[in-house]
C-alpha atoms as a PDB file:
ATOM      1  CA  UNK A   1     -25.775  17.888 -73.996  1.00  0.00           C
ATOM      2  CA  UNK A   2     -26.512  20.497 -76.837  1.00  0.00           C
ATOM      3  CA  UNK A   3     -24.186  20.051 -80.167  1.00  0.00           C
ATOM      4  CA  UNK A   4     -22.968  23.075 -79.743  1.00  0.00           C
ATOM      5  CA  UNK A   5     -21.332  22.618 -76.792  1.00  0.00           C
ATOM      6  CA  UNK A   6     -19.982  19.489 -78.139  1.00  0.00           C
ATOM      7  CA  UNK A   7     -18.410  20.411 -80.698  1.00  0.00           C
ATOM      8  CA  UNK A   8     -16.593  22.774 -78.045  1.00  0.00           C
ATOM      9  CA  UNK A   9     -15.760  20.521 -75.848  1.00  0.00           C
ATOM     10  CA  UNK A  10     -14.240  17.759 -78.633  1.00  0.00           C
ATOM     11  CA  UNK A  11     -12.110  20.806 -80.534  1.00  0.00           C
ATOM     12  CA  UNK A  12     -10.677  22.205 -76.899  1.00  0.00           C
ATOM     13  CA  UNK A  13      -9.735  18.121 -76.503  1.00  0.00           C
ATOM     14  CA  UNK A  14      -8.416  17.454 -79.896  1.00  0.00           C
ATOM     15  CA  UNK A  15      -6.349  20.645 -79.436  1.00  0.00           C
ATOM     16  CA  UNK A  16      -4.846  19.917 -76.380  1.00  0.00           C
ATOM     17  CA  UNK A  17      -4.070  15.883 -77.480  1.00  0.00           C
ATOM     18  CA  UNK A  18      -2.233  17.787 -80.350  1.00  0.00           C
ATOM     19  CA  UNK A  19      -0.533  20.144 -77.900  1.00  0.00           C
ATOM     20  CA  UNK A  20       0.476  17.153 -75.959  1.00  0.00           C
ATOM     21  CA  UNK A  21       1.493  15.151 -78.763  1.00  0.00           C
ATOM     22  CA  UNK A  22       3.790  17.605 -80.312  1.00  0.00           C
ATOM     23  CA  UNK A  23       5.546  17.355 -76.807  1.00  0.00           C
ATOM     24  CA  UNK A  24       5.691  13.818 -76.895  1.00  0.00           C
ATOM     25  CA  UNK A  25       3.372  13.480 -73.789  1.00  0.00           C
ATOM     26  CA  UNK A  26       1.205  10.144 -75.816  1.00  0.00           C
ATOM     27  CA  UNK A  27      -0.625   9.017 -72.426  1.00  0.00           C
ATOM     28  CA  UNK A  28      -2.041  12.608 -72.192  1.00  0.00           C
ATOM     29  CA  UNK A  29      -2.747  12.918 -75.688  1.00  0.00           C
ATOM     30  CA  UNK A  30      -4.333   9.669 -76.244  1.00  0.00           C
ATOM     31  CA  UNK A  31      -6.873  10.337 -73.036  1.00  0.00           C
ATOM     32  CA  UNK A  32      -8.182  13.488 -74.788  1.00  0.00           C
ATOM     33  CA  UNK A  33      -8.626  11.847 -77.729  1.00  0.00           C
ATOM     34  CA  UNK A  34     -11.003   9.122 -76.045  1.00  0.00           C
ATOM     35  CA  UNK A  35     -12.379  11.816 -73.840  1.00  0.00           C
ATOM     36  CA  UNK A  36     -13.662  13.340 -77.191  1.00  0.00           C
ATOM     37  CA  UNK A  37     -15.429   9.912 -78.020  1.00  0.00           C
ATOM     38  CA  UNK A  38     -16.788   9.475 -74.385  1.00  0.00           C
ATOM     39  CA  UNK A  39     -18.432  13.063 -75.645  1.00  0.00           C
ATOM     40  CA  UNK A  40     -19.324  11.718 -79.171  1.00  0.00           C
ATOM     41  CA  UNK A  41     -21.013   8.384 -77.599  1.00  0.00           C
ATOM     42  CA  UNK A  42     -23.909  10.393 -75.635  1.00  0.00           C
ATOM     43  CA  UNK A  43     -27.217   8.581 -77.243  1.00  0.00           C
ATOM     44  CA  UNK A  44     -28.852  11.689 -77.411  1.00  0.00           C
ATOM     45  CA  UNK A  45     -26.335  13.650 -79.575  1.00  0.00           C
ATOM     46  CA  UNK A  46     -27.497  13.661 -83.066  1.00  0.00           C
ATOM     47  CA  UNK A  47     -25.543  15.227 -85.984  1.00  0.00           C
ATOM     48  CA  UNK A  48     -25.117  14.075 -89.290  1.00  0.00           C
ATOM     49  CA  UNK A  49     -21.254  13.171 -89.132  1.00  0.00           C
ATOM     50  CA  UNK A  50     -21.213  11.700 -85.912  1.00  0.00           C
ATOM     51  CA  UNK A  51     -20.994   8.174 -87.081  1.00  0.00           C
ATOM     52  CA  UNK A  52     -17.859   9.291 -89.461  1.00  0.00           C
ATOM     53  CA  UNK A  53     -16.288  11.806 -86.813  1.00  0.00           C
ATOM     54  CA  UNK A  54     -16.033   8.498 -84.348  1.00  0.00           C
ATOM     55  CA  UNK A  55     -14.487   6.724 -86.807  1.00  0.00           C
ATOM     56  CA  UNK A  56     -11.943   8.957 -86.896  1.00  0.00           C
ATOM     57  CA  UNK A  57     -11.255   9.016 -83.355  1.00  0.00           C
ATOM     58  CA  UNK A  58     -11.040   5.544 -83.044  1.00  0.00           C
ATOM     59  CA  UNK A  59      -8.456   5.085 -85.581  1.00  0.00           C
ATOM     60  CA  UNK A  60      -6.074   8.241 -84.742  1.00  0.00           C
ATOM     61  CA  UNK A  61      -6.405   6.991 -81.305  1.00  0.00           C
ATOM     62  CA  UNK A  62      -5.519   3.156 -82.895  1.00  0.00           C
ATOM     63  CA  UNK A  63      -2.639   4.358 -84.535  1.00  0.00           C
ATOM     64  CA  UNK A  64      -0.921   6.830 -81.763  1.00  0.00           C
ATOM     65  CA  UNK A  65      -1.513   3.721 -79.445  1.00  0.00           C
ATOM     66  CA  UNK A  66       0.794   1.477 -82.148  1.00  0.00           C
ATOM     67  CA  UNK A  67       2.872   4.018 -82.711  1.00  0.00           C
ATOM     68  CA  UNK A  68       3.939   5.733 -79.335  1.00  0.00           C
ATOM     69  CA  UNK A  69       7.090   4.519 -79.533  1.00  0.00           C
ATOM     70  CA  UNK A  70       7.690   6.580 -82.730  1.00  0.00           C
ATOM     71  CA  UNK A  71       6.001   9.965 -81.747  1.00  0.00           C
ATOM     72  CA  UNK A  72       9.250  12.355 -81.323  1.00  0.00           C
ATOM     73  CA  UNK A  73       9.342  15.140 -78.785  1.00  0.00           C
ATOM     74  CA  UNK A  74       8.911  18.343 -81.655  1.00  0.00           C
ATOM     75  CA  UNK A  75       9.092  20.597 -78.397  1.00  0.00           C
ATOM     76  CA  UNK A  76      12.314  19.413 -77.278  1.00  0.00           C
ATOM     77  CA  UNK A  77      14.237  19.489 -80.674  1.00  0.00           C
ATOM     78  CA  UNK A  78      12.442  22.696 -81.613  1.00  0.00           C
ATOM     79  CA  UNK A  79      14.200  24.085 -78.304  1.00  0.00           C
ATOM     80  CA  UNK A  80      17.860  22.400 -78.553  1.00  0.00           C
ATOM     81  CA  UNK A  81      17.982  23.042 -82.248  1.00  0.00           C
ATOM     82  CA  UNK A  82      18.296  20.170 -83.996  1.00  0.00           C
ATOM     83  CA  UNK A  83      18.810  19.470 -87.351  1.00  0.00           C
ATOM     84  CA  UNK A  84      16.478  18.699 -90.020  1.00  0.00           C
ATOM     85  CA  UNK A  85      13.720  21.001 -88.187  1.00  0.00           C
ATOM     86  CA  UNK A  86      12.134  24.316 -89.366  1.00  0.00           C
ATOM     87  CA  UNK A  87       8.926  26.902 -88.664  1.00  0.00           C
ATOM     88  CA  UNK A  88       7.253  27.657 -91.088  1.00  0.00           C
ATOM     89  CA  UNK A  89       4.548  30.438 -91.433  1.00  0.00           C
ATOM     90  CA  UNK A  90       0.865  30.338 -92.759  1.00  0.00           C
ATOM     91  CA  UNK A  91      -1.012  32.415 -94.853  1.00  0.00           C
ATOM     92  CA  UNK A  92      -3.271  32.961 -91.568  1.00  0.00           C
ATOM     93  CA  UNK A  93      -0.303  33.857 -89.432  1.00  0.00           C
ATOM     94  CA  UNK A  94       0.021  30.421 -87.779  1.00  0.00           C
ATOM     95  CA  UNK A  95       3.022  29.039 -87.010  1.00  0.00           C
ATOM     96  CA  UNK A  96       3.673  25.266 -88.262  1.00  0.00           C
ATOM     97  CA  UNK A  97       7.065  23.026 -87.746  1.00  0.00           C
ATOM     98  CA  UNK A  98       8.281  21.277 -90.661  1.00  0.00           C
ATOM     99  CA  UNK A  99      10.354  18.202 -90.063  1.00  0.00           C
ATOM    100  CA  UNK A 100      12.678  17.923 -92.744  1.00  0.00           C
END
């Protein structure tokens, strides 16, 4: 598979385990997340940061495993309101949620 597509395919995952994460949907999140090292593990994929870039995977996926029990639902308290939760806005326009 070329690098290219790749690197599609592993940001499209990583951005939908973060989706499901901030939702508090762990299971779903944590199967992206070794979907994108089932893509990173094809022999035939060569880049330079591939070694480091698994690395990674492995140990975010480690420590949402651990720590599942932890992960809160942003989604829901972003939608009833609660306390101690805020948006904040990016110099690029994105919307990020500060838990205070």
């Amino acid at each position: 598979m070329p690098i290219q597509l790749v690197r599609i395919m592993v940001s499209a995952l990583l951005e939908s385990s973060k989706r499901y994460l901030w939702h508090g949907n762990v299971t779903e999140a944590l199967e992206y997340i070794d979907d994108c090292g089932m893509y990173c593990d094809d022999p035939e994929l060569s880049y330079a940061g591939l070694k480091s870039l698994q690395k990674h995977l492995d140990e975010i996926y480690t420590y949402i495993r651990n720590n599942k029990m932890m992960i809160p639902n942003y989604g829901e308290m972003y939608r009833y309101g609660e306390p101690g939760f805020s948006m904040d806005e990016q110099s690029d326009g994105k919307i990020s949620a500060i838990a205070a």
